[in-house]
N, C-alpha and C. Protein backbone atom coordinates (compact mmCIF):
# COMPACT_ATOMS: atom_id res chain seq x y z
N UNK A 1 0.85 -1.17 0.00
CA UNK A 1 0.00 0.00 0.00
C UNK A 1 0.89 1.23 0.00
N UNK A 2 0.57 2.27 -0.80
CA UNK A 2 1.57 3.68 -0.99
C UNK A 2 0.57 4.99 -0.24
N UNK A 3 1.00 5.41 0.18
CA UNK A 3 0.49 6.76 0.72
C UNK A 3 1.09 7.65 0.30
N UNK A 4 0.17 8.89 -0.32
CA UNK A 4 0.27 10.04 -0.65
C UNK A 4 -0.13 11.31 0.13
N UNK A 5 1.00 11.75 0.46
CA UNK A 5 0.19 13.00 1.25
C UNK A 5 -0.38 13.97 0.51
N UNK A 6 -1.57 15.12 1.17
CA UNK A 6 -1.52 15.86 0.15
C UNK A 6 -0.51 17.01 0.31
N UNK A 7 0.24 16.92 1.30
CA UNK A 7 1.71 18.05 1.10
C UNK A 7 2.45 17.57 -0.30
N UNK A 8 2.34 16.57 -0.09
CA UNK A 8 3.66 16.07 -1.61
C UNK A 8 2.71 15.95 -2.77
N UNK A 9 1.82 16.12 -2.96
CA UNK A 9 1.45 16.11 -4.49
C UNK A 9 1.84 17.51 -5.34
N UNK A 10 1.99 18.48 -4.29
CA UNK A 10 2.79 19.59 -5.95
C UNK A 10 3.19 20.32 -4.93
N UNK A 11 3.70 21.27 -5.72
CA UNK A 11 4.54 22.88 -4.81
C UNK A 11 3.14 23.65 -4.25
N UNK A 12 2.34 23.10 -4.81
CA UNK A 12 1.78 24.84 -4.21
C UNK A 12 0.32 23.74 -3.19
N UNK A 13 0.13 24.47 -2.56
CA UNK A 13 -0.33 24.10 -1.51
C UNK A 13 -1.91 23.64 -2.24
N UNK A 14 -2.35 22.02 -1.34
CA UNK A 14 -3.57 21.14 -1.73
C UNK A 14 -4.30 20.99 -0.80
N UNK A 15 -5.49 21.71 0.00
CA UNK A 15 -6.27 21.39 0.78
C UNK A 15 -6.88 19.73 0.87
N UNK A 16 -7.34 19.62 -0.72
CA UNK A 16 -8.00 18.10 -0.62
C UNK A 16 -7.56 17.80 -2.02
N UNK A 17 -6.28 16.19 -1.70
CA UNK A 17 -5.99 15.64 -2.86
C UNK A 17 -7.31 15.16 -3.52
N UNK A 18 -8.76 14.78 -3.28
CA UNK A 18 -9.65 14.85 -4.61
C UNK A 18 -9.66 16.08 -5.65
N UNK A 19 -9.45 17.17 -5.09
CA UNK A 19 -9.40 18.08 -6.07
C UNK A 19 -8.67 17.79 -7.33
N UNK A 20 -7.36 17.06 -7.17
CA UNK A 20 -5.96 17.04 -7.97
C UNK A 20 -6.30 15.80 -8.31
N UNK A 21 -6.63 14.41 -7.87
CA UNK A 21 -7.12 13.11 -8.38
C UNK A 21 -7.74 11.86 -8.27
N UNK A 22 -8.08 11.72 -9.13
CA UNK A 22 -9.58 10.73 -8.60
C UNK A 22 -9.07 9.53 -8.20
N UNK A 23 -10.36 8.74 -7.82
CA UNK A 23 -9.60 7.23 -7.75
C UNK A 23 -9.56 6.65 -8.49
N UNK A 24 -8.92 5.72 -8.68
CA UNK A 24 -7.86 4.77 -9.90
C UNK A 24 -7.13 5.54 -10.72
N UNK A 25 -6.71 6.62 -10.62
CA UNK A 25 -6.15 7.19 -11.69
C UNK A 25 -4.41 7.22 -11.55
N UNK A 26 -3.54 6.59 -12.58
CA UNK A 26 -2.26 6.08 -12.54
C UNK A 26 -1.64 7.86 -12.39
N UNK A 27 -0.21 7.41 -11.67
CA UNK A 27 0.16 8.39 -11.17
C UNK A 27 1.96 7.83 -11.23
N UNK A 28 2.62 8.72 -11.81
CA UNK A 28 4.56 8.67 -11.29
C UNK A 28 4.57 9.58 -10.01
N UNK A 29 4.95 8.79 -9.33
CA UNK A 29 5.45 9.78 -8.07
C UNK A 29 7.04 8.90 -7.80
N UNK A 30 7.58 9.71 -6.50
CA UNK A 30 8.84 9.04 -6.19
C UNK A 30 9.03 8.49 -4.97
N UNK A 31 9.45 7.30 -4.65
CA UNK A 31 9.53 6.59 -3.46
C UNK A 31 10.38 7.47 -2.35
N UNK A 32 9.48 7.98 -1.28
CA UNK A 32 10.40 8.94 -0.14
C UNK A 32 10.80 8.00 1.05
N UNK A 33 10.09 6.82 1.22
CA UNK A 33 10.23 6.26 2.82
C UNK A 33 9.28 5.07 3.08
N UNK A 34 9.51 4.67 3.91
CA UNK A 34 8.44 3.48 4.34
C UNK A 34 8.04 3.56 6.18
N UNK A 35 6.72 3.19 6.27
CA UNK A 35 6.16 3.19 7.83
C UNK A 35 6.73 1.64 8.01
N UNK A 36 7.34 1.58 8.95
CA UNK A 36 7.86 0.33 9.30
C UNK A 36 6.48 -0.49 10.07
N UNK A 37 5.76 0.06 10.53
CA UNK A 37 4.47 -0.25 11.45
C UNK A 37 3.39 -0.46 10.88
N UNK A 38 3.24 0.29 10.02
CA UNK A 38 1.88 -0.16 8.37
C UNK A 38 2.49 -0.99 7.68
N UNK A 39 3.81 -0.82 7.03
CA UNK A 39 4.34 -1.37 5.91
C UNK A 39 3.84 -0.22 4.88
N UNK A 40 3.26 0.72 5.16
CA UNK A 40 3.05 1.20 3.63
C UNK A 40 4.13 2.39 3.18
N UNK A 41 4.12 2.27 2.08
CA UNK A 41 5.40 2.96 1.25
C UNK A 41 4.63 4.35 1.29
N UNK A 42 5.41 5.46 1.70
CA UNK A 42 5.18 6.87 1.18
C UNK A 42 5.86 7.24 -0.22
N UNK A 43 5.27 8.09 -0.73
CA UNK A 43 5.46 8.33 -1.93
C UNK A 43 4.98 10.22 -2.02
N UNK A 44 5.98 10.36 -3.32
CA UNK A 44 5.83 11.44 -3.13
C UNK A 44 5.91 12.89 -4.87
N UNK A 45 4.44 13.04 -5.27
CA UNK A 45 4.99 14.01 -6.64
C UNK A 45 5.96 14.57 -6.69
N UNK A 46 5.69 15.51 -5.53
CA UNK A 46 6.80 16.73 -5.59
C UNK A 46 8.37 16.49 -5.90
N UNK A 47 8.55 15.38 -4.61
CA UNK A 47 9.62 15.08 -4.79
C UNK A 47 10.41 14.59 -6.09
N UNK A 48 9.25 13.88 -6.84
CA UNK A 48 9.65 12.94 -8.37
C UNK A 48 9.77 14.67 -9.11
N UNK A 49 9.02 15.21 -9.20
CA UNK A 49 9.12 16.64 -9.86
C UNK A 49 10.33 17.75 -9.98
N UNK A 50 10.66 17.30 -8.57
CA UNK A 50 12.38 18.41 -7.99
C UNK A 50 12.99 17.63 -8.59
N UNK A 51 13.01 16.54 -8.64
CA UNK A 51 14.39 15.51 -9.23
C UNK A 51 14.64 15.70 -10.32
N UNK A 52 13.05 15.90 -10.98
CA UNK A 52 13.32 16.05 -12.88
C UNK A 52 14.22 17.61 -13.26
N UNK A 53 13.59 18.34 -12.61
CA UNK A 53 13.68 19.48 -12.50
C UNK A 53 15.38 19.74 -11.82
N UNK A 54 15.86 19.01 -11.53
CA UNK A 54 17.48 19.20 -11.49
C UNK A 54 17.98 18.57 -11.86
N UNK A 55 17.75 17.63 -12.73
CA UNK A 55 18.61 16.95 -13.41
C UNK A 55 18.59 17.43 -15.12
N UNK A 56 17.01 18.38 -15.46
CA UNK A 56 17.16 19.13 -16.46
C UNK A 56 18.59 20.31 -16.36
N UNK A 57 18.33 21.40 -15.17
CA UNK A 57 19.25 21.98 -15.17
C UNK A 57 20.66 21.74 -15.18
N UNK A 58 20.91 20.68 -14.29
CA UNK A 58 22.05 19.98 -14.83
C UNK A 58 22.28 20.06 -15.86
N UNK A 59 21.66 19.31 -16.97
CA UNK A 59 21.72 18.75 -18.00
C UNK A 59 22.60 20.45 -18.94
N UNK A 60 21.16 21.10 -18.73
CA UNK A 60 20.92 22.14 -19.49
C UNK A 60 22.36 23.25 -19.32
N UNK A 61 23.14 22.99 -18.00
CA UNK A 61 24.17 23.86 -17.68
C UNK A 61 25.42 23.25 -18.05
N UNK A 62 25.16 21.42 -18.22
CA UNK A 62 26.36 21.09 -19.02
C UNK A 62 26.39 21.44 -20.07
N UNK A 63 25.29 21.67 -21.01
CA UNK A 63 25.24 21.93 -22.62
C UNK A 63 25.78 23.37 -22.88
N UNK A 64 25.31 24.09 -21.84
CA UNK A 64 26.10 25.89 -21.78
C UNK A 64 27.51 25.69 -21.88
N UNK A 65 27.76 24.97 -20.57
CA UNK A 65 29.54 25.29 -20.38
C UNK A 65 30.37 24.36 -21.23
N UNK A 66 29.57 23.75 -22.31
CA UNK A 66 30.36 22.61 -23.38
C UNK A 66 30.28 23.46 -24.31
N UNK A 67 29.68 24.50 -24.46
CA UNK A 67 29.90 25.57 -25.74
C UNK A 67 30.76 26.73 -25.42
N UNK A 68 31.07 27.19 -23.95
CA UNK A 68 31.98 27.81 -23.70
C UNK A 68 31.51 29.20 -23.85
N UNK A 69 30.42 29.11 -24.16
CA UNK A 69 29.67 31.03 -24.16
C UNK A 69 29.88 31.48 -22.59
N UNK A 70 29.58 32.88 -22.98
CA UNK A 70 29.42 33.52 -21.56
C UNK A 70 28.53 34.50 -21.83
N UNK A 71 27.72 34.54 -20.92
CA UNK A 71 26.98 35.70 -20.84
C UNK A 71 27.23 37.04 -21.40
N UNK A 72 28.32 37.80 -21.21
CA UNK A 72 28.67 38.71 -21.77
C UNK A 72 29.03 38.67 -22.73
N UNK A 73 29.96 37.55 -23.36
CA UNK A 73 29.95 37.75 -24.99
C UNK A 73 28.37 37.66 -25.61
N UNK A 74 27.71 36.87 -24.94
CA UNK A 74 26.19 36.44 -25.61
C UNK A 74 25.97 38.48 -26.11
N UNK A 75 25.63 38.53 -24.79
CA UNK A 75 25.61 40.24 -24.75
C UNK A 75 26.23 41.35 -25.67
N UNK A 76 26.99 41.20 -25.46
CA UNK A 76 28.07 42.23 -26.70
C UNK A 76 27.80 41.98 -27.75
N UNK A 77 28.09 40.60 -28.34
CA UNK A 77 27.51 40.10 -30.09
C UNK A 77 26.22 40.43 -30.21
N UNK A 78 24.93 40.50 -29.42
CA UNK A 78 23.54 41.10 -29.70
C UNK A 78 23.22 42.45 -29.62
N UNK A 79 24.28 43.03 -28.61
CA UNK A 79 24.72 44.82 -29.07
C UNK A 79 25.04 45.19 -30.24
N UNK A 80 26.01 44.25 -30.69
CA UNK A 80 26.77 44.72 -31.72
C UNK A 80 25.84 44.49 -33.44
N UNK A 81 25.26 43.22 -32.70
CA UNK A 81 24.22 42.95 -34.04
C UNK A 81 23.04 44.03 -34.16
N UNK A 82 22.42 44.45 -32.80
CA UNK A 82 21.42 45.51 -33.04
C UNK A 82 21.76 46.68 -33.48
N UNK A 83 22.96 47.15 -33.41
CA UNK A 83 23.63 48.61 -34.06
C UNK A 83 23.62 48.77 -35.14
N UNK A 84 23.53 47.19 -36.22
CA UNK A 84 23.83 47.18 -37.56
C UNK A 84 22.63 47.56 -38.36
C-alpha cells in the first residue's frame, strides 16, 4: 500500500488531494520512505518533480559550459548585431 500526502502532491499548496485526483487514476510519483508499522510505502509528486527538474538543469548547464559562451559575450555580439 503507498500513501500520498496531500503536502507532496505539488509545490503549491492542496487542501484536498480529490481536487488534484480521482480514484484509480495512474500516477509517477517518487519513493520517499516506508512506515515500518503499516508497511506502507510513502510516496511522493513533488519530490519525483524536484528531481526532474534538477537533473534538467544539470543537464541544461552542461550543454552551456560545453559551448563555452558567456553571458557577456552572448551580450556584446547582440549589441553589436542591433547597431547594424
Amino acid at each position: 500500500e503507498g500513501i500520498l500526502r496531500a503536502s507532496e502532491l505539488a509545490r503549491d499548496r492542496v487542501e484536498d488531494a480529490r481536487t488534484v485526483l480521482s480514484v484509480g487514476q495512474e500516477i509517477e510519483a517518487k519513493y520517499v520512505g516506508m512506515d515500518r508499522k503499516t508497511r506502507a510505502i510513502a510516496l511522493s509528486i513533488k519530490a519525483k518533480d524536484n528531481d526532474e527538474e534538477a537533473a534538467a538543469v544539470k543537464d541544461y548547464s552542461r550543454g552551456a559550459t560545453a559551448t563555452g559562451a558567456k553571458l557577456g559575450d552572448v551580450l556584446k555580439e547582440q549589441l553589436e548585431n542591433s547597431g547594424d
